[in-house]
Protein backbone atom coordinates (compact mmCIF):
# COMPACT_ATOMS: atom_id res chain seq x y z
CA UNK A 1 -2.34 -7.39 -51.64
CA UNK A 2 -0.08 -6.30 -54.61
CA UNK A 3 -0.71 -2.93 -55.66
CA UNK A 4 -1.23 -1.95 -59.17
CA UNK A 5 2.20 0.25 -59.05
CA UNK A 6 3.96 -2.75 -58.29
CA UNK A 7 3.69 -4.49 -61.58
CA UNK A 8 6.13 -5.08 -63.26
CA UNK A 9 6.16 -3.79 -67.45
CA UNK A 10 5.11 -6.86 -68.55
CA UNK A 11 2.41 -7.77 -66.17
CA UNK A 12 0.67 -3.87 -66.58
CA UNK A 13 0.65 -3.85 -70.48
CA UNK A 14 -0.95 -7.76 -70.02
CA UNK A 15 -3.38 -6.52 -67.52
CA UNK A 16 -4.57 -3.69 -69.65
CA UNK A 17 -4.63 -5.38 -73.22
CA UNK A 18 -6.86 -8.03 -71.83
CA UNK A 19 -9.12 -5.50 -69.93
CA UNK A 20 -8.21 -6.60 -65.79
CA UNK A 21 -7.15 -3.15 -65.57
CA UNK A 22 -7.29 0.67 -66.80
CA UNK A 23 -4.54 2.80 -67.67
CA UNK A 24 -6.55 5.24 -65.61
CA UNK A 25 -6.35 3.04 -62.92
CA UNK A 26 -2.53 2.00 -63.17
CA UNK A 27 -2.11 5.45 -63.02
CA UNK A 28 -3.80 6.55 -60.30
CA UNK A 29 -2.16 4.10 -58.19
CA UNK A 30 1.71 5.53 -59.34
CA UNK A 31 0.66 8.98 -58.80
CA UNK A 32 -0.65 7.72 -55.27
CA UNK A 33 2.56 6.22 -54.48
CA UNK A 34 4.13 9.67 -55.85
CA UNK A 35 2.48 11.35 -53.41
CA UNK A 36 3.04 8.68 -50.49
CA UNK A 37 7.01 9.28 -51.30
CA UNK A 38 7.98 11.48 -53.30
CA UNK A 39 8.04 14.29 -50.12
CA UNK A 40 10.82 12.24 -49.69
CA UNK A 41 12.61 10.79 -52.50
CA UNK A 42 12.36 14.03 -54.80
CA UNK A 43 12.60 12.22 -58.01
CA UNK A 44 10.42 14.22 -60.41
CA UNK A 45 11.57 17.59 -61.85
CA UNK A 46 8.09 17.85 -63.64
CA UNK A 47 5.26 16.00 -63.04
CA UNK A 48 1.37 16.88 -63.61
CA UNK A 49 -1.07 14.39 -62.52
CA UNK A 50 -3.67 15.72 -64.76
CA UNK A 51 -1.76 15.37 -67.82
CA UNK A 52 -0.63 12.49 -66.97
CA UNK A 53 -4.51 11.06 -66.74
CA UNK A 54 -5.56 12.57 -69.78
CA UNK A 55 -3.25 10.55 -71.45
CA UNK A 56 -4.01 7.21 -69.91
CA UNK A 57 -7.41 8.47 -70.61
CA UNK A 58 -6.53 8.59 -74.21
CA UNK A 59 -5.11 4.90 -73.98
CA UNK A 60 -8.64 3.50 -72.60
CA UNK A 61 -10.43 5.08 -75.10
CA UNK A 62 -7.96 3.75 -78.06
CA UNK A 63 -8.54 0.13 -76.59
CA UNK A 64 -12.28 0.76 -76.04
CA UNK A 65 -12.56 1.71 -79.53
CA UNK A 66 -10.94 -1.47 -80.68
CA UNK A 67 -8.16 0.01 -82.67
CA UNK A 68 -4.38 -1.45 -82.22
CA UNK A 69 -2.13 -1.84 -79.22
CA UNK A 70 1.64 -1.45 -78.72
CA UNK A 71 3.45 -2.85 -76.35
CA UNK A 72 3.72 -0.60 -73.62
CA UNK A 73 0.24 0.80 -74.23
CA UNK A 74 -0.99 2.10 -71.07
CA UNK A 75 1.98 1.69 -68.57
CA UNK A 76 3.62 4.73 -66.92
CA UNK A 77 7.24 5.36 -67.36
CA UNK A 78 9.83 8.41 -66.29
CA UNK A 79 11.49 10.49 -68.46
CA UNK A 80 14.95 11.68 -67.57
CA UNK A 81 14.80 15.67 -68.26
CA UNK A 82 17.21 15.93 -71.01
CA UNK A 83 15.04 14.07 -73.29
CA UNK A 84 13.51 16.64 -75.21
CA UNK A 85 9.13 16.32 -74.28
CA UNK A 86 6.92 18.42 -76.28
CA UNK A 87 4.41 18.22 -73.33
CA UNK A 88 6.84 19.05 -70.46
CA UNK A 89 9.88 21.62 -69.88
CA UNK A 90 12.93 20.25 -70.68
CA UNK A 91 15.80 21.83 -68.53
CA UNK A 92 18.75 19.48 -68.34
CA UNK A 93 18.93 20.31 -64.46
CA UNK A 94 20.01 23.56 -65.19
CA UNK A 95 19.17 26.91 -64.11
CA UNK A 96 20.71 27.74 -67.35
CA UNK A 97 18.23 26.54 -69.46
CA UNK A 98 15.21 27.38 -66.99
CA UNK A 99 11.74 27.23 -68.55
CA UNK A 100 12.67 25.61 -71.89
CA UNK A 101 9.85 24.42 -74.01
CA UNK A 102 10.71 21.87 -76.68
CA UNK A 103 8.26 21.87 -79.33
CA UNK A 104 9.45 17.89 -80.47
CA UNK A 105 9.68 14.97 -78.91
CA UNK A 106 13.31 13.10 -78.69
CA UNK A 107 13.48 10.09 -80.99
CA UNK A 108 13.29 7.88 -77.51
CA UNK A 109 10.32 9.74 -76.45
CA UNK A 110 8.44 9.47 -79.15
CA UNK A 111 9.13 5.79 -79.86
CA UNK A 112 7.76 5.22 -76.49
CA UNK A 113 4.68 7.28 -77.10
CA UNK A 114 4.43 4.98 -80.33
CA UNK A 115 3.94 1.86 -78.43
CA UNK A 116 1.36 3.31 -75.98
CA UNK A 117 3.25 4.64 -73.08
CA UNK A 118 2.24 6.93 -70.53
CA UNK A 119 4.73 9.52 -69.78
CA UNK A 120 4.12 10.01 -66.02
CA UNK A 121 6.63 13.29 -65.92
CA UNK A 122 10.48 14.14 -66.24
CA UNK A 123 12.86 13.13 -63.30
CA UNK A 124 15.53 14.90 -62.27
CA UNK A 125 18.79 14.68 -63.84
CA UNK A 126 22.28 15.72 -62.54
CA UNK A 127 23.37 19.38 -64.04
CA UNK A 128 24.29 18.80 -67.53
CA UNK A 129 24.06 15.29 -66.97
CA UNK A 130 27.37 15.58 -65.24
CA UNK A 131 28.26 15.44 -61.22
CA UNK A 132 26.65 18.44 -59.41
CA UNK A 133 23.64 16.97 -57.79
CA UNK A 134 20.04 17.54 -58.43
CA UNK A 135 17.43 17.32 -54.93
CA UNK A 136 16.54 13.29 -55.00
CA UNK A 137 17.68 11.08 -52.50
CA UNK A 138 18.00 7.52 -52.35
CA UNK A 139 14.97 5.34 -51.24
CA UNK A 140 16.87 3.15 -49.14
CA UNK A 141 18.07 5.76 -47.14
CA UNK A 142 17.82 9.66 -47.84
CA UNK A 143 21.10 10.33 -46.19
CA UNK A 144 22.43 8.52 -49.05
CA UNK A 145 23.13 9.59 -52.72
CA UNK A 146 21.01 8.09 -55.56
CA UNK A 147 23.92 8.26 -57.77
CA UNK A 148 23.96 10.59 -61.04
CA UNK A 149 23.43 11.42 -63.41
CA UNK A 150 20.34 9.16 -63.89
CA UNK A 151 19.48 10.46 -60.14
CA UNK A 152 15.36 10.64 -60.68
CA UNK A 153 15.21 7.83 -62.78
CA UNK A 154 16.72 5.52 -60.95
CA UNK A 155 15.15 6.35 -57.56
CA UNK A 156 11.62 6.53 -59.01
CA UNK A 157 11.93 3.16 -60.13
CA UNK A 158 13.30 1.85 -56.78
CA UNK A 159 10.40 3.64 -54.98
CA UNK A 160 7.91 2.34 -56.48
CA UNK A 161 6.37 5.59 -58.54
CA UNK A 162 6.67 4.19 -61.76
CA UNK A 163 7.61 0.55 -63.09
CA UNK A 164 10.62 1.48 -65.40
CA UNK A 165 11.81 4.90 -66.53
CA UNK A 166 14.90 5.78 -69.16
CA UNK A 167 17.73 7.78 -68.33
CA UNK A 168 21.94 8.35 -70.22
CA UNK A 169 24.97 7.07 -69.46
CA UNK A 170 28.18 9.04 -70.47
CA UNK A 171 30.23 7.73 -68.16
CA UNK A 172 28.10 6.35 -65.21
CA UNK A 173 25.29 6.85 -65.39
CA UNK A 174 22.88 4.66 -65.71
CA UNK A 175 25.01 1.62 -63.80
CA UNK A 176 26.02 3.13 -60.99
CA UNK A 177 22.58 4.63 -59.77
CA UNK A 178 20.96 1.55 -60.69
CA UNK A 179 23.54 -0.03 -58.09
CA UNK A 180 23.07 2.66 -55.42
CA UNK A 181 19.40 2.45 -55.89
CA UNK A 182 18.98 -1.59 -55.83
CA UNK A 183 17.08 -1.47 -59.33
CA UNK A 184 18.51 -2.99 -62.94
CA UNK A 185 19.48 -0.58 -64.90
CA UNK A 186 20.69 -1.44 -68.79
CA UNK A 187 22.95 0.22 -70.91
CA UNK A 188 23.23 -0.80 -74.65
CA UNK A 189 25.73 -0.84 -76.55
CA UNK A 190 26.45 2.07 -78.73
CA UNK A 191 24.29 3.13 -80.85
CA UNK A 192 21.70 0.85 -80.34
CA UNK A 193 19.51 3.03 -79.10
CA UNK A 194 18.94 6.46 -80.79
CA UNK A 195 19.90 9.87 -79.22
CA UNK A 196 18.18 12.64 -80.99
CA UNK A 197 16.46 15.18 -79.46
CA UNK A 198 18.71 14.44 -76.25
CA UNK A 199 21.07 16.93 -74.62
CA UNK A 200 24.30 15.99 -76.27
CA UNK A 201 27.88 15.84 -74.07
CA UNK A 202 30.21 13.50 -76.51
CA UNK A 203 28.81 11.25 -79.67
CA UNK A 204 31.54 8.91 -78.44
CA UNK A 205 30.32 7.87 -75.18
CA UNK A 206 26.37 8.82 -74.89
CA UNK A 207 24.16 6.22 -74.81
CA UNK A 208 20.44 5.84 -73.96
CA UNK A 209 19.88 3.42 -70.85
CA UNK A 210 16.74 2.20 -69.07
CA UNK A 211 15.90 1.63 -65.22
CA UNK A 212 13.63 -1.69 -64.81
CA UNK A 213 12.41 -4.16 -61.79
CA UNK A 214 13.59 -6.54 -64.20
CA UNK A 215 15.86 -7.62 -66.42
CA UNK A 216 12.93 -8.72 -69.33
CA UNK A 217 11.19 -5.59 -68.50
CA UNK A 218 14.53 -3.49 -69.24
CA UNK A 219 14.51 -5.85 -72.14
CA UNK A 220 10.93 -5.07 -73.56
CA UNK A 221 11.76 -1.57 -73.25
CA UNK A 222 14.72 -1.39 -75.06
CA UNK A 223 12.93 -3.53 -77.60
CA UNK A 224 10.94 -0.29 -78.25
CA UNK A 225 13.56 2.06 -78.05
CA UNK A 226 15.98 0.22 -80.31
CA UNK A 227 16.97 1.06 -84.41
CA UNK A 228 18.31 3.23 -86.86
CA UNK A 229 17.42 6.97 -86.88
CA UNK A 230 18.10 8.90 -89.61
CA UNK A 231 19.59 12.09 -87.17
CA UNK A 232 21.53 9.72 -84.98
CA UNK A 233 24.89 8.72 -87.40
CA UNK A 234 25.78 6.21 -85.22
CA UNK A 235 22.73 4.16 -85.41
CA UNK A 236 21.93 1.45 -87.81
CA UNK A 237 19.14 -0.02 -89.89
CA UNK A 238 18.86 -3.38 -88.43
CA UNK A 239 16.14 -5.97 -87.77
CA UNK A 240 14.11 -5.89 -84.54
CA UNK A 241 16.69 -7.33 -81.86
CA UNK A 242 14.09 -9.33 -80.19
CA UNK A 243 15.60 -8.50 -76.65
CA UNK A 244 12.99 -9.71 -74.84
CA UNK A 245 12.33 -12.89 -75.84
CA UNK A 246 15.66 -14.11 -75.51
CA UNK A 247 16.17 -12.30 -72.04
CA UNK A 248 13.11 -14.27 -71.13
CA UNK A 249 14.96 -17.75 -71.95
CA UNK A 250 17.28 -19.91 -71.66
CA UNK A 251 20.37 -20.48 -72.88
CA UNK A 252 21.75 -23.88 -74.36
CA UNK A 253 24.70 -24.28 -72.00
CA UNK A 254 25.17 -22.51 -68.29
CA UNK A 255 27.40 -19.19 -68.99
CA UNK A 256 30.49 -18.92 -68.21
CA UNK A 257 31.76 -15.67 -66.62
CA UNK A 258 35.20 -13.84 -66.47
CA UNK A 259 35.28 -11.97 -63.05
CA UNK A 260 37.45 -8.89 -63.96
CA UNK A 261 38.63 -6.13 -61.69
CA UNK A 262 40.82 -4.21 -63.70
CA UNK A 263 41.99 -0.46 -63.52
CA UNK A 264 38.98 0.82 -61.73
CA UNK A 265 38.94 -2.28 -58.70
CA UNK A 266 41.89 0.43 -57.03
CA UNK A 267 38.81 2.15 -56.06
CA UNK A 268 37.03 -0.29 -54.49
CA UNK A 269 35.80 -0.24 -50.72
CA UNK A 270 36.94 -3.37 -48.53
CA UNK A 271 32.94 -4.59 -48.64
CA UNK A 272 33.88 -5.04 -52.34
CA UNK A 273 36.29 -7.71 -51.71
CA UNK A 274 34.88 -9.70 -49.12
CA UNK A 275 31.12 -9.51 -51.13
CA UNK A 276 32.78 -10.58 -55.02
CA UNK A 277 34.75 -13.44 -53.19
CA UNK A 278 31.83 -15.22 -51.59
CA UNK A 279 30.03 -14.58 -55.27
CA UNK A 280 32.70 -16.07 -56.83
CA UNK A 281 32.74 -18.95 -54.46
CA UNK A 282 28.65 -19.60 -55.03
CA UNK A 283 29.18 -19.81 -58.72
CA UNK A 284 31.92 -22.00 -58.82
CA UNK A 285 33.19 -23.45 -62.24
CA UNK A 286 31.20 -21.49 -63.59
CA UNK A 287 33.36 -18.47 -63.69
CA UNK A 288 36.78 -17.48 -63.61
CA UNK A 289 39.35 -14.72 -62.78
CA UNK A 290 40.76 -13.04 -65.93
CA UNK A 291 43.60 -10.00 -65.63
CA UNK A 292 43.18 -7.93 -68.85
CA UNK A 293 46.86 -6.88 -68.27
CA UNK A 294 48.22 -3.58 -68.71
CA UNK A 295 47.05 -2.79 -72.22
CA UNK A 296 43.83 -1.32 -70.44
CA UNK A 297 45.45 0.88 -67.84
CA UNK A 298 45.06 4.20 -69.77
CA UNK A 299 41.42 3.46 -70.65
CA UNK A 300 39.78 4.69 -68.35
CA UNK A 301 42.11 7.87 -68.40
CA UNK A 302 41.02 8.16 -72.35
CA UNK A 303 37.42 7.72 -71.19
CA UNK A 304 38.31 11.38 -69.38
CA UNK A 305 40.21 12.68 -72.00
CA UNK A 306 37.07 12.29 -74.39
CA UNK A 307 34.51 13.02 -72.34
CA UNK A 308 36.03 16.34 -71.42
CA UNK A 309 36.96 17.50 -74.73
CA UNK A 310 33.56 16.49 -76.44
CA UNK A 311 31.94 18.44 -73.41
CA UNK A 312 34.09 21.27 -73.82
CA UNK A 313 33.14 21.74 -77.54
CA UNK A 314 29.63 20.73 -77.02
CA UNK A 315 29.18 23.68 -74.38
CA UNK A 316 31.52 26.30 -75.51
CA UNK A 317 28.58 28.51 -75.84
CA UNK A 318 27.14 27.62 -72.26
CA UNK A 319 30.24 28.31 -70.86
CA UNK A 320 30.96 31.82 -73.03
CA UNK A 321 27.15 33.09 -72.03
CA UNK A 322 26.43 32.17 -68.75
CA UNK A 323 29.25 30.30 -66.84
CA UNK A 324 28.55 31.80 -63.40
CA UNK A 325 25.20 29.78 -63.53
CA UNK A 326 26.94 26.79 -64.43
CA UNK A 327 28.60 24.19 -61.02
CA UNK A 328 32.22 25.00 -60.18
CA UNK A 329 32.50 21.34 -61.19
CA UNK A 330 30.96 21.92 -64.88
CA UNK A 331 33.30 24.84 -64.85
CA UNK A 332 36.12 22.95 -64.37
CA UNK A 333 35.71 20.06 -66.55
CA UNK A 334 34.68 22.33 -69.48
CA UNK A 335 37.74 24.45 -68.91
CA UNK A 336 40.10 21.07 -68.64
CA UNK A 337 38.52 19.51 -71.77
CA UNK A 338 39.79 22.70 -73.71
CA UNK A 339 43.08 22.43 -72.88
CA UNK A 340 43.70 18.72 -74.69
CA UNK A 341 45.76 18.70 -77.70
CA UNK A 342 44.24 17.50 -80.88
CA UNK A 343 46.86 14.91 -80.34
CA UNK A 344 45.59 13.73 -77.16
CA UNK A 345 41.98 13.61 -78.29
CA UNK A 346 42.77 11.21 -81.61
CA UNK A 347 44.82 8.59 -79.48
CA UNK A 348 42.10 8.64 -76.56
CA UNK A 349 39.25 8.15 -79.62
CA UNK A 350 41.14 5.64 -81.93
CA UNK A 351 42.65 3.78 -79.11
CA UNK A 352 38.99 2.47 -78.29
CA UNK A 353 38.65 0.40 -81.18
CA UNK A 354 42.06 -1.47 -80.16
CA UNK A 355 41.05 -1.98 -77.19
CA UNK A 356 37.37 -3.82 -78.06
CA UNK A 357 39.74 -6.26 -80.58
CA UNK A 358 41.80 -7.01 -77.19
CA UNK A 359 38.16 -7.98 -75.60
CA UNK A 360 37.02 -10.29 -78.52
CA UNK A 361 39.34 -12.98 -77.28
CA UNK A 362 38.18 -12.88 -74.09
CA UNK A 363 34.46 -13.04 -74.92
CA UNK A 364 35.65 -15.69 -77.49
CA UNK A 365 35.72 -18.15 -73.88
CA UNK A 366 32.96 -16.28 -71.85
CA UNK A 367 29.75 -15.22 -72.15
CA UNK A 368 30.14 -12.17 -69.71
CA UNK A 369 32.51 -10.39 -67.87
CA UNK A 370 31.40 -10.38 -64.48
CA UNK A 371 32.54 -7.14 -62.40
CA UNK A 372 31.28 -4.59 -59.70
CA UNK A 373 28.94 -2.01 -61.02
CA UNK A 374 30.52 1.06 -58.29
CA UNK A 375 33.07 1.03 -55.31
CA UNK A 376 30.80 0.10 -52.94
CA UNK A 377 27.08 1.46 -51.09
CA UNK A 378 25.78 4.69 -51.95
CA UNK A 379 28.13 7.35 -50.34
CA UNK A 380 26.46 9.45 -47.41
CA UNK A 381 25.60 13.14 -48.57
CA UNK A 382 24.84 14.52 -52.00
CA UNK A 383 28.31 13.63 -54.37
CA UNK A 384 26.75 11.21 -56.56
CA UNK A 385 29.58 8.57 -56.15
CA UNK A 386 32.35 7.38 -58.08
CA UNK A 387 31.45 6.13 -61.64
CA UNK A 388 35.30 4.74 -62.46
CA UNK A 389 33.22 1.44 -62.79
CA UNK A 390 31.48 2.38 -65.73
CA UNK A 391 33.72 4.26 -67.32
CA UNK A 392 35.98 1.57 -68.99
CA UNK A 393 32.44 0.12 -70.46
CA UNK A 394 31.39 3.42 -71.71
CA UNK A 395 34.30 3.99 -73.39
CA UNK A 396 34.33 0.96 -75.30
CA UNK A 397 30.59 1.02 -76.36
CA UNK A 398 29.75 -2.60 -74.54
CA UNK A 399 26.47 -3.58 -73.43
CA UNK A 400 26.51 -3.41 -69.13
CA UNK A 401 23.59 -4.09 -67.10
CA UNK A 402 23.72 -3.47 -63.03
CA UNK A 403 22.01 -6.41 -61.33
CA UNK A 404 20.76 -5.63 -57.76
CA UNK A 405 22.36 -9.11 -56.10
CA UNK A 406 24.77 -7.98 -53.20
CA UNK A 407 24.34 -6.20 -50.02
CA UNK A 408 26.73 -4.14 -47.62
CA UNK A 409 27.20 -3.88 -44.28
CA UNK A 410 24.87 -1.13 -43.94
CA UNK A 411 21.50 -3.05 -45.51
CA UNK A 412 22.26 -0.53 -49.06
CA UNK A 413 22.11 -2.30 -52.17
CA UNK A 414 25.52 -3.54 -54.19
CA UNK A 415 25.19 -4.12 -58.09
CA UNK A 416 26.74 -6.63 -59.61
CA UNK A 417 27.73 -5.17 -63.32
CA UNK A 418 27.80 -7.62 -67.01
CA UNK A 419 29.54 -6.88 -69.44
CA UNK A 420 28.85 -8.25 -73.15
CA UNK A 421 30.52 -8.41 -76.35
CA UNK A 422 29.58 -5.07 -78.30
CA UNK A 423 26.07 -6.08 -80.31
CA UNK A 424 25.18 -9.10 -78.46
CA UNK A 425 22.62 -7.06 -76.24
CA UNK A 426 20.19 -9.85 -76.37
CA UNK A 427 22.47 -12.64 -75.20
CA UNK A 428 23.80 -10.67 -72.56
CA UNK A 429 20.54 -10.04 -71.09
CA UNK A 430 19.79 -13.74 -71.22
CA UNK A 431 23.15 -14.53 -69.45
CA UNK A 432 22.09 -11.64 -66.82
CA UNK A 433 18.97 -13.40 -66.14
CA UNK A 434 20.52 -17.07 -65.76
CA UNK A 435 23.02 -15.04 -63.17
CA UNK A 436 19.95 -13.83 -61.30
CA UNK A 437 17.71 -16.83 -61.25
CA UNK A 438 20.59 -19.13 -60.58
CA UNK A 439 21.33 -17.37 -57.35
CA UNK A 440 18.25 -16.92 -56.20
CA UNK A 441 17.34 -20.92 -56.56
CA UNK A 442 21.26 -21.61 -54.66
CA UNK A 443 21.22 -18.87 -51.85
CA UNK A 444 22.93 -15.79 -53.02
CA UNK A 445 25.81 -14.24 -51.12
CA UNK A 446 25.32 -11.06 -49.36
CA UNK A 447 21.59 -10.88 -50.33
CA UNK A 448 20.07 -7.64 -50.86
CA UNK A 449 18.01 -6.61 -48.70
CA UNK A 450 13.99 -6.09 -49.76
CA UNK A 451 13.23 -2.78 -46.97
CA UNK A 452 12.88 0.59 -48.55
CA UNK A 453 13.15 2.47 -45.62
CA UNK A 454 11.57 5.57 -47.11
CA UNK A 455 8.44 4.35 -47.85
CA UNK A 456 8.24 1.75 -45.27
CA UNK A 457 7.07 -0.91 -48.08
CA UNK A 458 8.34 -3.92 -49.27
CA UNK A 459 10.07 -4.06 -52.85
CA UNK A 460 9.54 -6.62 -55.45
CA UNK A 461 11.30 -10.01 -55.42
CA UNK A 462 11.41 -10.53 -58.71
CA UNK A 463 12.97 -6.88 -59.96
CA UNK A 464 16.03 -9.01 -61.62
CA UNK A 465 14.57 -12.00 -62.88
């Protein structure tokens, strides 16, 4: 029998609009699974079950009384803790900032409150949103990293504790724990998605991301999150993208995919080869190797070059006031991003928009670029794993989403990562879809396996459909 927490988005906010079940009831049944796992897992920084009752509570009583419904009205979802909550701490996995109250919710938050959401409780991010590693493992195996920075978010998701949760991606983050954690995980492109009220490392490269069973579900949620906000610059008024219903259909001609390896593929672990090859073989005319040349060497080394410096500024005060209670690794990269010249910093920044030109070509033939979301499995022990897959895409503003289609020699979850055209969110997550549903119907390569062995249940087949 399917238990409530295993709904998917969709199929909870249909179940309680039309009165089959309670967001009292949908909640108990995450909070059991919480404490069925979570001993394990350790995805939550904060979580109170009582809170988290009185507001589904609240969402009963609003449809009892007849009044309107949003979309997500009654569903639980995580909170990655460096979105500002004016209900829980937010501490940005930081000893630092220990027992910090916001008194506002971020701009993300609140939209999500907006459209009826339950916030279950804040997962655990990475310190800083950066490498050193918070205390959740991965659900597949807890001698295995969940990836960072989106660490809690992703493996709460994956678990089973809560159907979808949002997390941020400044270099990594969201793709590569999606990957390591066998869940699909979405990151806009930039600007999309408003950031205010969120801990801030570079304006360049931060983007709000979401963790999802699947790919409509990552879809409807982003639907909610997405517009202009006046204290975000870089977003813009537009009209509602509609990401959902074109996720959920189909498009007028089978995609065609470029499968690119580029700078970061020198990284990749020998599964990586031999798993892409057969997935290149099942898909057949439909996709086809593309070399973006040498033009895109240094990107991923002005990725860094941003990223540090915008950190550096961003923290200067952390650094000045408290640096022994910041990570050796914070320490370092803060201390590295001051030493870039001004020079270095304009060619990494201004270089990005060349670069995205270089890409409209390509996307002027394909539909997606089709490439590996990490190097390989989750590492064993703690390191969150090397995001030099991502970083290329965050630098450039894309749209990426991590599909959970591949699987290693060790029975751990391999993402596939797409890759759109910056703005076409809508039609990339349509194209993601056809991807998943067309491998599915033909036998997919190295299938991913559907054992979590930390909670001993079975997963849902249709988390990327």
């Amino acid at each position: 029998m399917t238990r409530l927490a295993d709904l998917s988005v969709a199929e909870a906010a249909a179940a309680i609009r039309e009165g089959r079940v309670t967001a009292v009831e949908l909640t108990e049944d995450c909070l059991s699974r919480v404490r069925e796992v979570d001993g394990q897992v350790q995805a939550w920084a904060f979580l109170d079950p009582d809170h988290a009752l009185r507001q589904a509570q609240a969402a009963d009583d609003q449809r009892m009384a007849g009044r309107a419904l949003g979309p997500l009205h009654g569903v639980p979802l995580g909170i990655k803790d460096i979105f500002d909550t004016s209900d829980y701490p937010t501490e940005f996995g930081s000893a630092l900032w220990r027992g910090r109250t916001p008194r506002h919710d971020a701009a993300a938050v609140a939209r999500l409150r907006a459209a009826g959401a339950v916030i279950l409780g804040k997962t655990v991010t990475t310190e800083y949103a950066y490498y050193h590693p918070g205390k959740t493992r991965n659900p597949h195996d807890p001698a295995r990293t969940p990836g960072g920075s989106s660490s809690g978010s992703a493996a709460a998701v994956a678990a089973g504790m809560v159907p979808a949760a949002i997390g941020s991606q400044t270099n990594g983050s969201v793709i590569r724990p999606a990957a390591f954690c066998g869940v699909v995980g979405y990151k806009p492109t930039h600007g999309l998605i408003p950031r205010s009220g969120a801990l801030l490392l570079s304006r360049a490269l931060d983007h709000v991301g979401v963790f999802a069973r699947s790919i409509v579900d990552a879809a409807l949620i982003a639907d909610v999150l997405a517009g202009h906000d006046e204290e975000d610059p870089d977003t813009r008024p537009i009209a509602a993208p509609q990401l959902a219903m074109t996720a959920a259909g189909e498009p007028p001609l089978p995609p065609r995919f470029a499968f690119v390896k580029g700078p970061a593929w020198k990284a990749a672990e020998p599964v990586l080869d031999e798993a892409f090859a057969e997935l290149v073989a099942a898909l057949g005319e439909t996709i086809q190797p593309v070399d973006l040349g040498t033009a895109f060497d240094r990107a991923i080394d002005f990725h860094g070059i941003v990223m540090a410096t915008d950190m550096a500024h961003n923290f200067r005060r952390d650094l000045a006031k408290g640096g022994d209670a910041l990570s050796p690794q914070l320490r370092e990269l803060l201390t590295r991003g001051q030493q870039h010249t001004a020079f270095d910093y304009l060619e990494a920044t201004t270089a990005a928009e060349t670069f995205n030109r270089l890409l409209d070509d390509l996307f002027n033939e394909y539909d997606a670029i089709l490439t590996a979301s990490a190097p390989g499995e989750a590492p064993i022990g703690t390191a969150t794993g090397n995001p030099i897959f991502c970083s290329l895409w965050t630098y450039l503003g894309t749209p990426a989403v991590s599909l959970p289609l591949l699987e290693g020699p060790n029975g751990m979850p391999i993402g596939v990562q797409l890759v759109g055209r910056r703005g076409n969110d809508a039609r990339l997550l349509r194209t993601a879809r056809w991807l998943s549903r067309h491998l599915a119907e033909g036998g997919k390569p190295h299938r991913k396996s559907t054992s979590s062995k930390s909670s001993g249940r079975r997963t849902s087949q249709r988390r990327a459909k």
